[in-house]
N, C-alpha and C. Protein backbone atom coordinates (compact mmCIF):
# COMPACT_ATOMS: atom_id res chain seq x y z
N UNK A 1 317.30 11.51 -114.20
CA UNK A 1 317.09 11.69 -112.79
C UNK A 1 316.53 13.10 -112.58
N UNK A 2 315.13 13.33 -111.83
CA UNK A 2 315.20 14.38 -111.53
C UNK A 2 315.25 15.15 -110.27
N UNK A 3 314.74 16.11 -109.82
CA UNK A 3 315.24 16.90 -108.80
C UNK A 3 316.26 16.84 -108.47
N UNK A 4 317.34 17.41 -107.31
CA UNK A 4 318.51 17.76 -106.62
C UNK A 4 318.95 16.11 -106.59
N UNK A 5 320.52 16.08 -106.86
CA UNK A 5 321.57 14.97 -106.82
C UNK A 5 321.87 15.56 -105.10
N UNK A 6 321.95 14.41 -104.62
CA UNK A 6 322.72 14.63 -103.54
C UNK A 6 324.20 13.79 -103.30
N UNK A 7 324.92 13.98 -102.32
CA UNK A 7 326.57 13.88 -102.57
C UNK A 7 326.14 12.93 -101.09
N UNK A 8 327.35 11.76 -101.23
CA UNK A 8 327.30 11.14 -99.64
C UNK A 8 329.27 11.36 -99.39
N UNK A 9 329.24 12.57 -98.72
CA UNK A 9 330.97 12.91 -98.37
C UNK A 9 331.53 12.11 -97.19
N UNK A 10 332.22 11.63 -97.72
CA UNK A 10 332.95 10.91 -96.37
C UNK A 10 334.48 11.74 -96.26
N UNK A 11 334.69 12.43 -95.04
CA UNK A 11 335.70 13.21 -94.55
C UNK A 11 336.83 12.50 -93.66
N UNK A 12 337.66 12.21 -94.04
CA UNK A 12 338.72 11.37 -93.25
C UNK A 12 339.31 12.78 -92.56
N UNK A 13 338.93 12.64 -90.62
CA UNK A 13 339.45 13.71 -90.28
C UNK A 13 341.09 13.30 -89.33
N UNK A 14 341.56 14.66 -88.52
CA UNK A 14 342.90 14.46 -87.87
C UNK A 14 342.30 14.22 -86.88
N UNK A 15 342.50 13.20 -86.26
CA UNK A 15 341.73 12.53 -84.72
C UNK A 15 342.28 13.93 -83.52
N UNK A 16 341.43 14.77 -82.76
CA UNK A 16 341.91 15.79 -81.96
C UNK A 16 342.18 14.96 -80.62
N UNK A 17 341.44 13.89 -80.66
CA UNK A 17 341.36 13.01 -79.25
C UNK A 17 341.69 11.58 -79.53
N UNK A 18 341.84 10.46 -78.76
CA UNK A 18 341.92 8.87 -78.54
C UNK A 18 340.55 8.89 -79.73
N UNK A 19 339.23 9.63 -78.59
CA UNK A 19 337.66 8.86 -79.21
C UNK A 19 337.43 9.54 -79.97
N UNK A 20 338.17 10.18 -80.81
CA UNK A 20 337.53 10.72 -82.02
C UNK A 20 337.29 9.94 -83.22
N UNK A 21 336.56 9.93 -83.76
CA UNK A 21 336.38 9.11 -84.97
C UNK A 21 337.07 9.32 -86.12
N UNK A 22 337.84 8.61 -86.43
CA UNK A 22 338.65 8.71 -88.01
C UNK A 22 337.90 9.51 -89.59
N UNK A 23 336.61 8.94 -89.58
CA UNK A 23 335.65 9.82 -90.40
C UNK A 23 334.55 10.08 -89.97
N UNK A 24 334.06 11.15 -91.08
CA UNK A 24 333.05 11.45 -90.50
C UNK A 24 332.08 11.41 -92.09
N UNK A 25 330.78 11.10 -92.15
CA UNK A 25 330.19 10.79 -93.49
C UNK A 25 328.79 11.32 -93.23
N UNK A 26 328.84 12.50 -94.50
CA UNK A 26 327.54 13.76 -94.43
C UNK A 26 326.74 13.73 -95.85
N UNK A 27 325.52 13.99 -95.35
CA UNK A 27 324.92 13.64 -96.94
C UNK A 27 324.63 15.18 -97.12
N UNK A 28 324.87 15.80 -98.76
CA UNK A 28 325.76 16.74 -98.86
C UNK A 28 324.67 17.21 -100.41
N UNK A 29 324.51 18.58 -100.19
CA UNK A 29 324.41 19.23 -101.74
C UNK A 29 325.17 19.82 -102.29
N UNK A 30 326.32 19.95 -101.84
CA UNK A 30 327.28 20.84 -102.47
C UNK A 30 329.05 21.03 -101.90
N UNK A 31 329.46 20.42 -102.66
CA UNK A 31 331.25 20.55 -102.01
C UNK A 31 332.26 21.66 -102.47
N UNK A 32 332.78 22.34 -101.35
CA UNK A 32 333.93 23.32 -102.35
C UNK A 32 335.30 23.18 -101.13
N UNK A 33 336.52 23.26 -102.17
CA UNK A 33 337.21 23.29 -101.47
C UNK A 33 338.13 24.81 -101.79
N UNK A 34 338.64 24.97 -100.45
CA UNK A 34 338.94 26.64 -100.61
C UNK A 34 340.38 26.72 -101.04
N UNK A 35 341.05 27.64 -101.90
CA UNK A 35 342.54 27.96 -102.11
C UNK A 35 342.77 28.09 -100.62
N UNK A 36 342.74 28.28 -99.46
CA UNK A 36 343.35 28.31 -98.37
C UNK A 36 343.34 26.59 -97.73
N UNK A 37 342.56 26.06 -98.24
CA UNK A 37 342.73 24.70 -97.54
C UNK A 37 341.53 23.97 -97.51
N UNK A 38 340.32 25.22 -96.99
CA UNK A 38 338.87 24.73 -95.87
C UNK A 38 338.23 24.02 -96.57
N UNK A 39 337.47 22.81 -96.47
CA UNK A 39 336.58 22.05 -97.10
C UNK A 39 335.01 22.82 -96.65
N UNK A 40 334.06 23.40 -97.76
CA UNK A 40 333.15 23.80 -96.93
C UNK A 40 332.08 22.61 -97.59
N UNK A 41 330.74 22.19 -96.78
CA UNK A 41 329.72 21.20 -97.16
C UNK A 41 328.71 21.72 -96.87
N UNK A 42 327.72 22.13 -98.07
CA UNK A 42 326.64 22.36 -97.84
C UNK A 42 325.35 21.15 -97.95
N UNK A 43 324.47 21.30 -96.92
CA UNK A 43 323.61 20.39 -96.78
C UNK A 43 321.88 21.23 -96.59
N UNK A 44 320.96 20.38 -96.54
CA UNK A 44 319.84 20.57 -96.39
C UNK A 44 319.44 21.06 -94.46
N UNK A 45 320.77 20.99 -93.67
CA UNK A 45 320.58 21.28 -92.47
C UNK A 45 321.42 22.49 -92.38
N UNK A 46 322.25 23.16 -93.38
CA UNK A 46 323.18 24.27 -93.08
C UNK A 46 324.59 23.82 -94.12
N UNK A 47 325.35 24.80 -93.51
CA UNK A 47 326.74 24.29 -93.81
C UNK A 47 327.74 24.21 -93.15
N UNK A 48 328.63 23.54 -93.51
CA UNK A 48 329.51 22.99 -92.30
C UNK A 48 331.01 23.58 -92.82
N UNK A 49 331.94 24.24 -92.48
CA UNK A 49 333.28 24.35 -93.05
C UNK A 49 334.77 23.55 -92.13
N UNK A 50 335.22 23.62 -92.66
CA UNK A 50 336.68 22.37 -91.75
C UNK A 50 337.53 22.94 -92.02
N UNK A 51 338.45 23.97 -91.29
CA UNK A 51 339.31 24.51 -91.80
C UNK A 51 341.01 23.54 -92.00
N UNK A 52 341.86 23.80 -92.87
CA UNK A 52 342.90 22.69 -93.53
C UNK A 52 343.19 21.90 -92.82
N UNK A 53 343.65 21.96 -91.12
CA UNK A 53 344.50 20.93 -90.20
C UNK A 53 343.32 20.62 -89.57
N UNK A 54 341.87 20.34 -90.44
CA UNK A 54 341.21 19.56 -89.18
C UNK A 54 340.62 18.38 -90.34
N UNK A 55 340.86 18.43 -91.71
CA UNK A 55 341.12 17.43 -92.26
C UNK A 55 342.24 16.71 -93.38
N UNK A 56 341.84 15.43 -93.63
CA UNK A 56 343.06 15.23 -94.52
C UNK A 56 343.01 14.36 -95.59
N UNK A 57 341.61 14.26 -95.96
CA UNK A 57 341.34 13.97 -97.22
C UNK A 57 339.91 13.74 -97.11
N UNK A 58 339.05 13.30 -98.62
CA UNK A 58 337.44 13.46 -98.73
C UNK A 58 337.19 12.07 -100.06
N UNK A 59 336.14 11.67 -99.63
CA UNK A 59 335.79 11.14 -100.54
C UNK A 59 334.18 11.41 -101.02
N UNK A 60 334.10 11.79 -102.41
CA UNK A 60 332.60 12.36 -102.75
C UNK A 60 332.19 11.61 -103.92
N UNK A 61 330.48 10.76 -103.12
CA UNK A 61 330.09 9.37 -104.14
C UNK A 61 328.30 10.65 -104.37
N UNK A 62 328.32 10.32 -105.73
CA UNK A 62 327.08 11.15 -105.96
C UNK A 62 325.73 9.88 -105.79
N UNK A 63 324.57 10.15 -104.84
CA UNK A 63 323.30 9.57 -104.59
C UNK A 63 321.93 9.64 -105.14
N UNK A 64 320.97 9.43 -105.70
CA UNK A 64 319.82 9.66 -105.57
C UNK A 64 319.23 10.55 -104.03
N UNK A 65 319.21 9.97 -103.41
CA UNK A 65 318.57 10.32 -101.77
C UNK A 65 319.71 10.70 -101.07
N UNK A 66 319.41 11.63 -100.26
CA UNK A 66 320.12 11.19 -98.94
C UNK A 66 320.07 10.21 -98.21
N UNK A 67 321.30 10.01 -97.55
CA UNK A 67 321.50 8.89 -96.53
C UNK A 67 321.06 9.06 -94.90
């Protein structure tokens, strides 16, 4: 395979509201998770960080493309 693998993360978050959505699913170059908790996701649009009580688990499937 060549060029950049990309990651499709699916983030199971803590619902803050009724309409919040249970997950949330980001197509991703890069995952780290921090000794303090924070999930940070880097992508081709920026990066995104979640600090510990705003999620509560991840699932990371490696892609050809983004989604």
């Amino acid at each position: 395979m060549s060029g950049k693998n990309w990651l499709s993360v699916r983030v199971s978050r803590i619902a803050e509201g009724m309409h919040d959505p249970p997950y949330e699913t980001i197509a991703a170059n890069g995952v780290v998770v921090e000794t303090d908790g924070s999930l940070s996701i880097r992508s081709t649009s920026g990066s995104r960080s979640l600090s510990a009580g705003l999620w509560d688990g991840f699932e990371v499937k490696r892609t050809s493309m983004p989604d």
